[in-house]
Protein backbone atom coordinates (compact mmCIF):
# COMPACT_ATOMS: atom_id res chain seq x y z
CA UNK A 1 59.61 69.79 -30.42
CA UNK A 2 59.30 66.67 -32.34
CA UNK A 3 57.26 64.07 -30.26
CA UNK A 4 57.86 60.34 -30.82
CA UNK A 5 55.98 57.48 -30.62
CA UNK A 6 57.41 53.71 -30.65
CA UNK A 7 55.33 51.22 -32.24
CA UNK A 8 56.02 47.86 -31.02
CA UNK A 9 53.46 46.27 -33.40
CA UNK A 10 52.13 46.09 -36.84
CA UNK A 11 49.57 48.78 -38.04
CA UNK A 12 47.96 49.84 -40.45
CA UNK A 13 49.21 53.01 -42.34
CA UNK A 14 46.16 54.87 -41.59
CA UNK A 15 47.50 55.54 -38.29
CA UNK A 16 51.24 56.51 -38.84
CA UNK A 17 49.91 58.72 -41.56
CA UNK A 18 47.53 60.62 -38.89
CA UNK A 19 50.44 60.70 -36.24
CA UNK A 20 53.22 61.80 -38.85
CA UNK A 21 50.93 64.26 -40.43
CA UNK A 22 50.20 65.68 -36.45
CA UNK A 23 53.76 66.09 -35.50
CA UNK A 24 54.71 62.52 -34.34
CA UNK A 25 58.04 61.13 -35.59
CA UNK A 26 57.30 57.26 -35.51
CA UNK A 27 59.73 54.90 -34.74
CA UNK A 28 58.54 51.57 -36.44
CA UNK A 29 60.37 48.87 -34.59
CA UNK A 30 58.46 45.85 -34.86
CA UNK A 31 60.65 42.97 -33.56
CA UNK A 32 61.74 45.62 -30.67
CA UNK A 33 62.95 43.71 -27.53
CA UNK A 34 62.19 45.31 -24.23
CA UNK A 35 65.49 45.84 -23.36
CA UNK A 36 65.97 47.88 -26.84
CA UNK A 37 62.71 49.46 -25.62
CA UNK A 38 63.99 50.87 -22.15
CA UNK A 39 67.11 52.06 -23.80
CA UNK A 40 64.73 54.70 -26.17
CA UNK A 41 61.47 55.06 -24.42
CA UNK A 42 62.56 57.54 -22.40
CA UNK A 43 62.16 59.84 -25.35
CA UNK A 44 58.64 58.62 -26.56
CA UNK A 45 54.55 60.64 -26.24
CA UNK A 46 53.55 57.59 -26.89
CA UNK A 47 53.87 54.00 -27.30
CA UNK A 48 51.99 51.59 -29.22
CA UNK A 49 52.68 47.63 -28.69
CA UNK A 50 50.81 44.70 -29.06
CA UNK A 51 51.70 41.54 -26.93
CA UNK A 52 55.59 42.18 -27.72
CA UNK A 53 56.31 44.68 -24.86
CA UNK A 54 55.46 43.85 -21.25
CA UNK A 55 54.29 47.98 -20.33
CA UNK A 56 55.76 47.62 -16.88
CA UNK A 57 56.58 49.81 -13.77
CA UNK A 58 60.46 49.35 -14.82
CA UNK A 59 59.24 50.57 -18.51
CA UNK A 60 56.88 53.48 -17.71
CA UNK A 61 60.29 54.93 -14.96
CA UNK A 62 62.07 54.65 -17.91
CA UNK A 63 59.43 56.84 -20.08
CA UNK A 64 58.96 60.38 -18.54
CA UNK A 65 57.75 62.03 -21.09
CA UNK A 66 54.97 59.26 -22.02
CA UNK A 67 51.42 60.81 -22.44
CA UNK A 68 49.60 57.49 -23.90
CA UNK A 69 50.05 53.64 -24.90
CA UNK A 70 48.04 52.05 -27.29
CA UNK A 71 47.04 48.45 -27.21
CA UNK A 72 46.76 47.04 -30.80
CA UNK A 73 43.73 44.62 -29.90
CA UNK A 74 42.66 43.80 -26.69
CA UNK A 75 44.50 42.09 -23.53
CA UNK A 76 45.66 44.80 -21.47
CA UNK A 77 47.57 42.76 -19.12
CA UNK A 78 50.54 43.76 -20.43
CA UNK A 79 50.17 47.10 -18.98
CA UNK A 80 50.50 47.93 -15.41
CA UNK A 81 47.07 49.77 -15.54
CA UNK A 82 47.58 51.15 -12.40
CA UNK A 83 50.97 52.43 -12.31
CA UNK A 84 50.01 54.55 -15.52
CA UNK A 85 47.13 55.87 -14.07
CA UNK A 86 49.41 57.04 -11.25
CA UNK A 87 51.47 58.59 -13.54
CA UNK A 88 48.43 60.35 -15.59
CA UNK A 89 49.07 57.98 -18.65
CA UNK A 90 45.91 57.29 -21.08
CA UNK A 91 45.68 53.69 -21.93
CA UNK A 92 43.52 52.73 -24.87
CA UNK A 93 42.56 49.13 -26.70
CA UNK A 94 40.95 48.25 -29.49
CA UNK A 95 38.94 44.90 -29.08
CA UNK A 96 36.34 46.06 -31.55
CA UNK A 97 38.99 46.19 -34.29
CA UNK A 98 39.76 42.30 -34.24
CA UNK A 99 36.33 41.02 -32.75
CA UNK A 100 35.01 39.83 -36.09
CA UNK A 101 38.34 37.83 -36.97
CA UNK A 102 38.45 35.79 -33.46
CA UNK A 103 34.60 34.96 -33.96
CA UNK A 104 35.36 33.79 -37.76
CA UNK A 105 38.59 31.57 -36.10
CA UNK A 106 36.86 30.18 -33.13
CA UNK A 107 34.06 29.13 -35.91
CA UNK A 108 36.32 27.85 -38.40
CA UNK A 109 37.93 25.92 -35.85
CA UNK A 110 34.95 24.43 -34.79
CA UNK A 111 33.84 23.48 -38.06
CA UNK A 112 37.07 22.13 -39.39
CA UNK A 113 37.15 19.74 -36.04
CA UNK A 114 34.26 18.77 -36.04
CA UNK A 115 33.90 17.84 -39.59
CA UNK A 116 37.59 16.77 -39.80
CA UNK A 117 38.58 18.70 -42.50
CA UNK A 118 42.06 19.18 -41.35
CA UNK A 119 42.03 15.52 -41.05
CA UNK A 120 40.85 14.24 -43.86
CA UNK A 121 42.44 17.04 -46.15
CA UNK A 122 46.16 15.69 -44.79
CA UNK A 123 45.48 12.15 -45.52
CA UNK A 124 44.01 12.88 -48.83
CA UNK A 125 47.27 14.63 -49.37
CA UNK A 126 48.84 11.51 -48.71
CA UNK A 127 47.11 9.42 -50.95
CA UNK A 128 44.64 7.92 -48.70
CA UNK A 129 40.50 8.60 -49.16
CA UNK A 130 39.25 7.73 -45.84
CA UNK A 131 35.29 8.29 -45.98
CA UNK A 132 33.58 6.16 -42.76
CA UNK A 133 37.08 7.29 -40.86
CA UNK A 134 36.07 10.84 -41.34
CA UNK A 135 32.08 10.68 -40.77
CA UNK A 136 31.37 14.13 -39.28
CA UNK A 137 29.18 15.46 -36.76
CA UNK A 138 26.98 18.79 -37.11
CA UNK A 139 26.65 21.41 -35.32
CA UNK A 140 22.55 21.82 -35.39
CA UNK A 141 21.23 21.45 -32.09
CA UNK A 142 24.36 21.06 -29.84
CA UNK A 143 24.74 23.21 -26.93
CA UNK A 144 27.59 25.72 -26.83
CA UNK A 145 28.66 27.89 -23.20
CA UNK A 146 29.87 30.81 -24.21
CA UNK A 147 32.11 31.97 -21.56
CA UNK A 148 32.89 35.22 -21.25
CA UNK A 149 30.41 38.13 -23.53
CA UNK A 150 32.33 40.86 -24.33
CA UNK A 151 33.72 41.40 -27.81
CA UNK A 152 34.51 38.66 -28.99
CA UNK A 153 32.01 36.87 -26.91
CA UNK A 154 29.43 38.46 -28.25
CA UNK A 155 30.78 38.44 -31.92
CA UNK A 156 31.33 34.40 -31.45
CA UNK A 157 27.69 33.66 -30.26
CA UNK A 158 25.91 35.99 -33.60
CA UNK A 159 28.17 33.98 -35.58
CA UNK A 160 26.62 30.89 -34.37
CA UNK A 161 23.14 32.60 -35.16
CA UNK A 162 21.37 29.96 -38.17
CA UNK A 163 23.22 26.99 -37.04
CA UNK A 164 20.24 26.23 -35.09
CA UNK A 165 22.41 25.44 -31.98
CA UNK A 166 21.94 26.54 -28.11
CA UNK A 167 24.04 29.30 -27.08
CA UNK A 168 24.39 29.57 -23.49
CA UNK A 169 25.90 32.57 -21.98
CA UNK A 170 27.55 33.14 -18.69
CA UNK A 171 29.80 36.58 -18.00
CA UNK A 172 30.24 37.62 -14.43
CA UNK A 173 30.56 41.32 -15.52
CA UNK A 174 27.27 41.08 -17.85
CA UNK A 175 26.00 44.52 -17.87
CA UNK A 176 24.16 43.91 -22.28
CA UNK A 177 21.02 42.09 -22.69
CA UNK A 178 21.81 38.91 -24.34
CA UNK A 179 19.33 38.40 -27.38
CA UNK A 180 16.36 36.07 -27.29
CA UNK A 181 17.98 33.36 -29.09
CA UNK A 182 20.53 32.75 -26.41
CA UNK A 183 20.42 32.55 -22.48
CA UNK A 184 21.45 33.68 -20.11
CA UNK A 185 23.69 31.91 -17.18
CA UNK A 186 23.88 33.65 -13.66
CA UNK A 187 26.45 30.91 -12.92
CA UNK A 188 27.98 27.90 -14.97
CA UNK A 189 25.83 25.09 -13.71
CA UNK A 190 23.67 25.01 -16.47
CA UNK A 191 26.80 25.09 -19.14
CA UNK A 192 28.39 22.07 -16.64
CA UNK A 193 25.16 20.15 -16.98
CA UNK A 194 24.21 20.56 -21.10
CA UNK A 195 27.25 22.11 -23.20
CA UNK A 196 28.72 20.02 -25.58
CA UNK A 197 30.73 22.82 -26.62
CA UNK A 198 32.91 25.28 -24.39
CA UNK A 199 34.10 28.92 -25.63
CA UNK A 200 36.50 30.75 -23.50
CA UNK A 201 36.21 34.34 -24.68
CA UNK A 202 37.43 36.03 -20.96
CA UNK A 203 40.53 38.52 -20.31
CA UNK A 204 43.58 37.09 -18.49
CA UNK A 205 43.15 38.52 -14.57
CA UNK A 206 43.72 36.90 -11.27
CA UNK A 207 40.45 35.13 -11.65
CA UNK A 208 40.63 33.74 -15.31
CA UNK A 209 44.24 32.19 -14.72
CA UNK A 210 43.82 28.46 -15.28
CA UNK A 211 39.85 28.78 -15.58
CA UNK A 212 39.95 25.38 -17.46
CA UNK A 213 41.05 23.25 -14.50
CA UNK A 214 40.60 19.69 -13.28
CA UNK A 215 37.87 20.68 -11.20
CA UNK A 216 35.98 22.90 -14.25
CA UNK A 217 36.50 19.74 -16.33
CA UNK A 218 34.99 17.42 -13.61
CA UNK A 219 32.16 19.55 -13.22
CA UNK A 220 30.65 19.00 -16.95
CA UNK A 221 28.59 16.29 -17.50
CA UNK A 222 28.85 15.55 -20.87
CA UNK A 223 32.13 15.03 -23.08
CA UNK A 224 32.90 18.40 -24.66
CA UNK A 225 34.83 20.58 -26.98
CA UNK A 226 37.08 23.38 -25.77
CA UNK A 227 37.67 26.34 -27.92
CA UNK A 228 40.09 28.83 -26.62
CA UNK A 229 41.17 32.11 -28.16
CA UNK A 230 41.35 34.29 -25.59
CA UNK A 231 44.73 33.85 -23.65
CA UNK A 232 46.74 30.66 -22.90
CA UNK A 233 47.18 30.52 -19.24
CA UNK A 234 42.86 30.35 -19.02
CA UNK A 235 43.36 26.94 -19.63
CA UNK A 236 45.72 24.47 -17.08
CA UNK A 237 47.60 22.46 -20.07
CA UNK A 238 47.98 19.16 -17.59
CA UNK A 239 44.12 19.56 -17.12
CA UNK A 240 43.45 19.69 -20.97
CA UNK A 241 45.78 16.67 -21.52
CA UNK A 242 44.37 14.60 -18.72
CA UNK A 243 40.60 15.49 -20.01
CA UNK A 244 41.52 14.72 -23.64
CA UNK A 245 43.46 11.46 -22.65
CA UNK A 246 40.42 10.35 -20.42
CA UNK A 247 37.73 11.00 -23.12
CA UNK A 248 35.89 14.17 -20.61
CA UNK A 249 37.12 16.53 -23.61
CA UNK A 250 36.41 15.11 -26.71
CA UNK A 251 38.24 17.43 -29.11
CA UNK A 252 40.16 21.06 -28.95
CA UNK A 253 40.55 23.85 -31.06
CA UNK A 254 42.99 26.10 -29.15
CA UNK A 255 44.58 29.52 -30.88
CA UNK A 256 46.50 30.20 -28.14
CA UNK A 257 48.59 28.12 -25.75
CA UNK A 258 49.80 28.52 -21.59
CA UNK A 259 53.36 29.70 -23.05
CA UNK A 260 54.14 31.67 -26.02
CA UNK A 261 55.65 31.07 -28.82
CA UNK A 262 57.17 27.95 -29.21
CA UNK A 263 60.73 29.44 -28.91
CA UNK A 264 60.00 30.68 -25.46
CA UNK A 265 58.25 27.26 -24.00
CA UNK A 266 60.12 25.16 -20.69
CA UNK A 267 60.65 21.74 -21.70
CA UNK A 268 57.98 20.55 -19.91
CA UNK A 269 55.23 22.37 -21.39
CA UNK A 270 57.21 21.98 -25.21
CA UNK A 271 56.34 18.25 -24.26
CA UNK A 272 52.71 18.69 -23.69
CA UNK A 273 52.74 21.04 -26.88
CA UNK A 274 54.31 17.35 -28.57
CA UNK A 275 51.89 15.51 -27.02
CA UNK A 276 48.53 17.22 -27.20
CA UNK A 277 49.47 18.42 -31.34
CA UNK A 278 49.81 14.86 -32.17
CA UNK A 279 46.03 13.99 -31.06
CA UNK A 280 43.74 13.78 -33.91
CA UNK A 281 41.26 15.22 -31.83
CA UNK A 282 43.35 18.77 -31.69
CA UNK A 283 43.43 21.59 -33.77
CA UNK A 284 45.98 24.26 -32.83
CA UNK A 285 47.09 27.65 -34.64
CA UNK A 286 49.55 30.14 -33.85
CA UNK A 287 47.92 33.09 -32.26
CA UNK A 288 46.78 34.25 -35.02
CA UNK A 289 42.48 34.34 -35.04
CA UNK A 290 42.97 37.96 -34.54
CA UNK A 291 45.40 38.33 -37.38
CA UNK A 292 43.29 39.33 -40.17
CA UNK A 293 44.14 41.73 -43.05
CA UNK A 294 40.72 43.61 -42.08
CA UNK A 295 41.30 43.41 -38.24
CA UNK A 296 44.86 45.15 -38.85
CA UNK A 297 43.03 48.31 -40.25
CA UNK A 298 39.99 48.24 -37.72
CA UNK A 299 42.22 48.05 -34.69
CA UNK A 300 44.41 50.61 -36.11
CA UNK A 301 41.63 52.64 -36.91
CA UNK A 302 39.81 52.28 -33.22
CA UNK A 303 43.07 53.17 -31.72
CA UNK A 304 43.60 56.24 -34.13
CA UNK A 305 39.81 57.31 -33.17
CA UNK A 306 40.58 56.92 -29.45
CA UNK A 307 44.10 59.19 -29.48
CA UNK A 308 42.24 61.76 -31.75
CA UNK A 309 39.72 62.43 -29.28
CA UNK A 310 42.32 63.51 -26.35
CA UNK A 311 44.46 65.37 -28.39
């Protein structure tokens, strides 16, 4: 019998050509909604999805015959981990396969901010060559608290490597040796008394759910920059607005925002999106530091190794 997979996602053809070539029929359905999804899952091996499909209880009932999801990237809140171990369904992710992109983002973020080119590149646009308005500041021996050292974590801070900058480190689940030219934080009092910089590379759980809070941004001691590319709800949008409005958070560079996408915002947190995109001090992109043409094959490809090997 012909088995079917739905992919909920973009990939790479590397992968439908392995699954089509093994018996898979694949049903390519990008812009899929979930209700389209329950109607046909029911006859899908497998299911591949990115942050499109919410891999519920409701879902996996609806998918008997499901053997294995796929999670293009990483984020595996979307699926009810549990509930598909329960039901004897594998579960793999591919964080290695976009690591590289969200390291080159959160740095190109950082660099653009900091030495306004997004600033100075609009107005220049607009006829006006603003040099003492746009006066930049390096990076070379600022501090930066890297939250959170897993894949992208880890990617972001050997980025940072030759800028001669501080990396401080500080990952509640830290089983890797960090290398000698960073250190490492058994708690965040250190990063609350001598970052300048803040990096949120952490998973959304129960714990990382508004991370960046009043309190978190009472705590540091020095104005700071927030980078955020993990998920949106790590950071408490009224906290970010009130610390950017006060002067505690001197600049932003988020890729990722508390409600996603723009479409799907309440009008309450559409306003803060008004209000925080209009501050000079903000640079904001569309979910998209792990959308690179390489990362699209490498994820694909880590998924397509993972599925091989429990076939």
């Amino acid at each position: 019998m012909n088995r079917k997979v739905l992919i909920a996602a973009p990939v790479h053809s590397i992968l439908t050509r392995w699954l089509e070539a093994n018996g898979y029929e694949c049903l390519v359905l990008e812009k899929i909604t979930q209700q389209e999804a329950m109607e046909i899952v029911g006859e899908c091996t497998g299911v591949i999805t990115s942050t499109r499909l919410q891999i519920d209880k409701m879902l996996i009932d609806a998918a008997p015959n499901l053997k294995w999801i796929g999670r293009m990237g990483s984020g595996m809140e979307v699926i009810d981990l549990a509930y598909a171990a329960q039901k004897g369904i594998a579960c793999y992710s591919s964080p290695e396969g976009n690591r590289n992109a969200v390291a080159e983002h959160a740095l190109g973020m950082l660099l653009s901010l900091n030495k306004k080119i997004i600033k100075s590149n609009t107005e220049v646009k607009n006829g006006l060559w603003l040099r003492e308005e746009n006066r930049g500041v390096e990076l070379e021996g600022k501090t930066i608290g890297i939250i959170g050292y897993g894949h992208t974590g880890s990617s972001f801070a050997r980025k940072l490597y030759g800028f001669d900058v501080n990396v401080l480190v500080y990952d509640k689940y830290l089983s890797d040796v960090v290398p000698k030219y960073m250190e490492e934080c058994r708690s965040l009092d250190k990063i609350f008394a001598e970052a300048d910089i803040v990096s949120f590379h952490v998973p959304l759980q129960h714990d990382t759910i508004h991370y960046l809070n009043h309190d978190f941004v009472e705590k540091m001691q020095k104005p700071f920059i927030l980078v955020n590319t993990s998920r949106g709800r790590v950071v408490d949008t009224k906290a970010l607005y009130d610390g950017l409005l006060s002067g505690k958070i001197s600049g932003t560079c988020l890729d990722v925002w508390e409600e996603e996408p723009i479409a799907a915002m309440s009008v309450e947190m559409k306003a803060y999106m008004d209000k925080i995109a209009g501050l000079p001090q903000v640079i904001i992109t569309p979910h998209i530091a792990g959308y690179s043409v390489e990362a699209l094959y490498k994820m694909s490809k880590a998924l397509l190794d993972k599925i091989v090997m429990k076939q």
